[in-house]
C-alpha atoms as a PDB file:
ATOM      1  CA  UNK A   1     122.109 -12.386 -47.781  1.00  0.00           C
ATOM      2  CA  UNK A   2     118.895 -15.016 -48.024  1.00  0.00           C
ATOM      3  CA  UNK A   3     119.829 -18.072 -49.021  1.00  0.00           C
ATOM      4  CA  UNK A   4     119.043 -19.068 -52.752  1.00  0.00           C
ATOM      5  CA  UNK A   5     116.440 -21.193 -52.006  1.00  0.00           C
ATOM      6  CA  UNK A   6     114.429 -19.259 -49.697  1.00  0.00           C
ATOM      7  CA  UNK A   7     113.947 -16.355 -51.796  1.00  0.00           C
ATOM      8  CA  UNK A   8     110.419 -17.397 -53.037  1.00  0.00           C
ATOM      9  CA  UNK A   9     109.384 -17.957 -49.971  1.00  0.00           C
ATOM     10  CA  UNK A  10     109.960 -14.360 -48.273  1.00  0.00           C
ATOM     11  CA  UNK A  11     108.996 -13.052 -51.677  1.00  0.00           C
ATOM     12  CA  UNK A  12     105.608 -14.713 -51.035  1.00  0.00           C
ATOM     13  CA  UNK A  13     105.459 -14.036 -47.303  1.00  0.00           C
ATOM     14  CA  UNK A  14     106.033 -10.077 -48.341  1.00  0.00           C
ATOM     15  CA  UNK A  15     103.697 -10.130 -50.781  1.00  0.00           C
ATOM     16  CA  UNK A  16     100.991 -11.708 -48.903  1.00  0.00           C
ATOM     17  CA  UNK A  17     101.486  -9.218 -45.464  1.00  0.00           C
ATOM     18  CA  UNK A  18     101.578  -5.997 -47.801  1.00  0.00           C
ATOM     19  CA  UNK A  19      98.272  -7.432 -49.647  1.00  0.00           C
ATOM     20  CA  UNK A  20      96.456  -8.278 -46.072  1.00  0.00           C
ATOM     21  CA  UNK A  21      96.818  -5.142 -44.870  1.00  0.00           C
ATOM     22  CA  UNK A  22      96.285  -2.689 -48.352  1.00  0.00           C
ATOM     23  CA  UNK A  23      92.707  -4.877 -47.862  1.00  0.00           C
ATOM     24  CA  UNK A  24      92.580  -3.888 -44.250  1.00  0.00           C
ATOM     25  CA  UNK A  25      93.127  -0.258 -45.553  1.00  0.00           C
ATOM     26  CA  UNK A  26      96.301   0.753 -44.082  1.00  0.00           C
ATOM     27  CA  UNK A  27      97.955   3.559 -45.940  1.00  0.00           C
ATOM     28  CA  UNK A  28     100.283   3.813 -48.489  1.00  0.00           C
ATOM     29  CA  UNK A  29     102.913   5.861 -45.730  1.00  0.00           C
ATOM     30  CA  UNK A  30     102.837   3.017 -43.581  1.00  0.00           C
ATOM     31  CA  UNK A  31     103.375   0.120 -46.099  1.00  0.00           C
ATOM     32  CA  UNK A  32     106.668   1.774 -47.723  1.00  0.00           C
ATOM     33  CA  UNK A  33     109.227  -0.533 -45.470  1.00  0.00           C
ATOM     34  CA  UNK A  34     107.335  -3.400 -46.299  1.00  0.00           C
ATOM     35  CA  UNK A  35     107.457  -2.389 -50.311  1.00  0.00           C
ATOM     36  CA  UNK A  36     111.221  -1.929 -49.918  1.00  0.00           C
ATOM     37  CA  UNK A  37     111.506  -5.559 -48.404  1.00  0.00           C
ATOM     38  CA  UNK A  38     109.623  -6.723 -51.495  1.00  0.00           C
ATOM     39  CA  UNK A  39     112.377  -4.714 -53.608  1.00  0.00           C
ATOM     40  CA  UNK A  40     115.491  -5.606 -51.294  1.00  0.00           C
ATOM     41  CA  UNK A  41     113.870  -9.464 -52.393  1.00  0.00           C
ATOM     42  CA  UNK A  42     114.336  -8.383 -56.046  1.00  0.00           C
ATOM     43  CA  UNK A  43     117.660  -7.357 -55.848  1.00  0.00           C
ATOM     44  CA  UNK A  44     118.845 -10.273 -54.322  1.00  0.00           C
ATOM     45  CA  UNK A  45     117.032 -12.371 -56.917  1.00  0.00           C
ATOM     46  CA  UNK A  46     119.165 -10.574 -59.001  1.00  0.00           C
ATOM     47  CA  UNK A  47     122.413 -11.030 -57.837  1.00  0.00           C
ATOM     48  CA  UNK A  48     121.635 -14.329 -57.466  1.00  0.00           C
ATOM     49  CA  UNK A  49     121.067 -14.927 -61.641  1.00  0.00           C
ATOM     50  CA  UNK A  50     124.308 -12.903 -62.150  1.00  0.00           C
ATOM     51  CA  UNK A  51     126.320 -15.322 -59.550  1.00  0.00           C
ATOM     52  CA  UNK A  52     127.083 -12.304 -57.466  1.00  0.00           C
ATOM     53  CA  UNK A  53     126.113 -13.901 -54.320  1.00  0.00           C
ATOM     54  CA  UNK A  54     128.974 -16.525 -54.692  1.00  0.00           C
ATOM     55  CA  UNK A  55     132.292 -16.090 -53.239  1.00  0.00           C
ATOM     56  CA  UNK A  56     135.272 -16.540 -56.558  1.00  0.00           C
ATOM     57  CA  UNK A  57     135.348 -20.372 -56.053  1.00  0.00           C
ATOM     58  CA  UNK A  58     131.392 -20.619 -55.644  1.00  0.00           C
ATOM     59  CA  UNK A  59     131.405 -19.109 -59.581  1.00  0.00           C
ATOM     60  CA  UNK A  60     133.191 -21.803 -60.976  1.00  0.00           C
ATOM     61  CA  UNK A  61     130.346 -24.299 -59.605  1.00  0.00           C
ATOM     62  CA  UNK A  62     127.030 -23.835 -60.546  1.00  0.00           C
ATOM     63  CA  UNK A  63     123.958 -26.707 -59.346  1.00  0.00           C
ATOM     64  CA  UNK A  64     120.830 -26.691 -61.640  1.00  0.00           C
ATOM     65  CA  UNK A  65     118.724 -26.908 -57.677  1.00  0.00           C
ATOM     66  CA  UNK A  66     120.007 -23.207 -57.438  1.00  0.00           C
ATOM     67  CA  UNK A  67     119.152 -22.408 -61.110  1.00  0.00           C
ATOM     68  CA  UNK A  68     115.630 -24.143 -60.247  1.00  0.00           C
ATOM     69  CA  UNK A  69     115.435 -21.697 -57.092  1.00  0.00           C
ATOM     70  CA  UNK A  70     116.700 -18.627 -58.719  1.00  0.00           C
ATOM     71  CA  UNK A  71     113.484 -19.428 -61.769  1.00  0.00           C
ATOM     72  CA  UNK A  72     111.161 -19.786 -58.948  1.00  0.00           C
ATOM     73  CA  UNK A  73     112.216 -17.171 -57.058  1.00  0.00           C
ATOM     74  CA  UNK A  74     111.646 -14.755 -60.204  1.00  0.00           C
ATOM     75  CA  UNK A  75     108.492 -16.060 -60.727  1.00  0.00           C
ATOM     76  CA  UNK A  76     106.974 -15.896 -57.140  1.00  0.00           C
ATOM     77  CA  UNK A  77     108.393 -11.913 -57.378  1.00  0.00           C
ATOM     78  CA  UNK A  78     106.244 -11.474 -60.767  1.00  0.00           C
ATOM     79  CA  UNK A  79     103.767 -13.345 -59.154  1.00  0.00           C
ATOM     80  CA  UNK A  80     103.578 -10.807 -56.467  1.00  0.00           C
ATOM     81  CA  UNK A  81     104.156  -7.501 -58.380  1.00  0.00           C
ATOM     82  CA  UNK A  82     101.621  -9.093 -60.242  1.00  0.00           C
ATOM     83  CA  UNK A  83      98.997  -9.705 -57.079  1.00  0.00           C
ATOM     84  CA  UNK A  84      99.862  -6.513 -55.583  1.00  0.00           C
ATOM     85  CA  UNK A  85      99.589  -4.210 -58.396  1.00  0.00           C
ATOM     86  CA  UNK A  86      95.898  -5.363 -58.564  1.00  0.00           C
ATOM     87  CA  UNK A  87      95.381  -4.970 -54.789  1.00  0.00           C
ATOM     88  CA  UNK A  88      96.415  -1.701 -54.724  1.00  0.00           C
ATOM     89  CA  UNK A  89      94.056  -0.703 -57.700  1.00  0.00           C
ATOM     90  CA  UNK A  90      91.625  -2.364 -56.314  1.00  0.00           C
ATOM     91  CA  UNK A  91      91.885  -1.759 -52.542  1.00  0.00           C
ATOM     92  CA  UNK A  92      94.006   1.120 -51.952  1.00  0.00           C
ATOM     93  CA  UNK A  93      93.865   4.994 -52.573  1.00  0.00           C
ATOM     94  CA  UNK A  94      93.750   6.110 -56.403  1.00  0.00           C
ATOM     95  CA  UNK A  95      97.106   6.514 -56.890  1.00  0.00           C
ATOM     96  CA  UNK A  96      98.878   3.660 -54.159  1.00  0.00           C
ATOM     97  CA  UNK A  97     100.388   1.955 -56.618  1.00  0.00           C
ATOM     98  CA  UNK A  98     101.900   4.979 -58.963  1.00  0.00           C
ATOM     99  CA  UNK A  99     103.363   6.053 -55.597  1.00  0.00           C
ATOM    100  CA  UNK A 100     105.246   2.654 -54.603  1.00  0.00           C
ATOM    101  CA  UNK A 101     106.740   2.853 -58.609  1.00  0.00           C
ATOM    102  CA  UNK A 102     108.009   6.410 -57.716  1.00  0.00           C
ATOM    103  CA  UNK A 103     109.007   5.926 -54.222  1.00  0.00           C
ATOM    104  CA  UNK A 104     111.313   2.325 -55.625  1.00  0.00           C
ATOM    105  CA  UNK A 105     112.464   3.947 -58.811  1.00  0.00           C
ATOM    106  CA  UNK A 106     114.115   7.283 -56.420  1.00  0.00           C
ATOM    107  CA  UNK A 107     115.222   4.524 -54.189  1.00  0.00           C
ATOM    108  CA  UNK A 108     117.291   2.706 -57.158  1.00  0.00           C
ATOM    109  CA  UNK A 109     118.500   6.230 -58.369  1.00  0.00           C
ATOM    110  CA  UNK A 110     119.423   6.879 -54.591  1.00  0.00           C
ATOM    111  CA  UNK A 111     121.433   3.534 -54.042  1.00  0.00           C
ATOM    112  CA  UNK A 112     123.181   4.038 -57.770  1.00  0.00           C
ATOM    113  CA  UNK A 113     124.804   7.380 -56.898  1.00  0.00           C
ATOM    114  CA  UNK A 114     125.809   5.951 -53.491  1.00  0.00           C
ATOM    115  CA  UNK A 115     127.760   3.088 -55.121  1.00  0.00           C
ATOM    116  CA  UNK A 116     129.354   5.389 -57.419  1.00  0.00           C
END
């Protein structure tokens, strides 16, 4: 797993390689890995908030510069949704961005009946 404090970072270095090259007019197809990195990112972020990335003795501890990372770290990923959602509107193919929101919403329905 990423380390808690470099989440915002690869959430902003994702962001910013999927927005260069919708504006270089690559297609949807191609950009899919990229948009799952940008998800894998989010779920991480997640299980960072809920303390799942700690081992049992890690959840009894708790430092407010990992709180500080994990706010950042959300806010970089709205940031980015944020940033691409226009790029894609603005940039890409009429329906780019309706397509990612599919493609990561099967993706979470895929990984939930795998855990189960």
């Amino acid at each position: 797993m990423i380390e808690v404090l470099a989440l915002a970072g690869a959430v902003k270095a994702v962001s910013g390689a999927i927005s260069a090259a919708v504006k270089a007019g690559q297609d949807a197809s191609s950009l899919m890995p990229e948009f799952g990195k940008l998800a894998k990112l989010d779920a991480e972020i997640r299980m960072a908030e809920s303390g799942g990335h700690k081992g049992f003795l890690g959840k009894l501890s708790s430092s407010e510069e990992e709180g500080f990372a994990i706010a950042e770290a959300k806010l970089a990923h709205r940031q980015a949704v944020d940033e691409l959602r226009s790029v894609c509107q603005l940039y890409g193919p009429p329906d780019m961005w309706t397509t990612v929101l599919r493609e990561q919403a099967a993706a979470r329905v895929r990984h939930a009946a795998a855990l189960k």
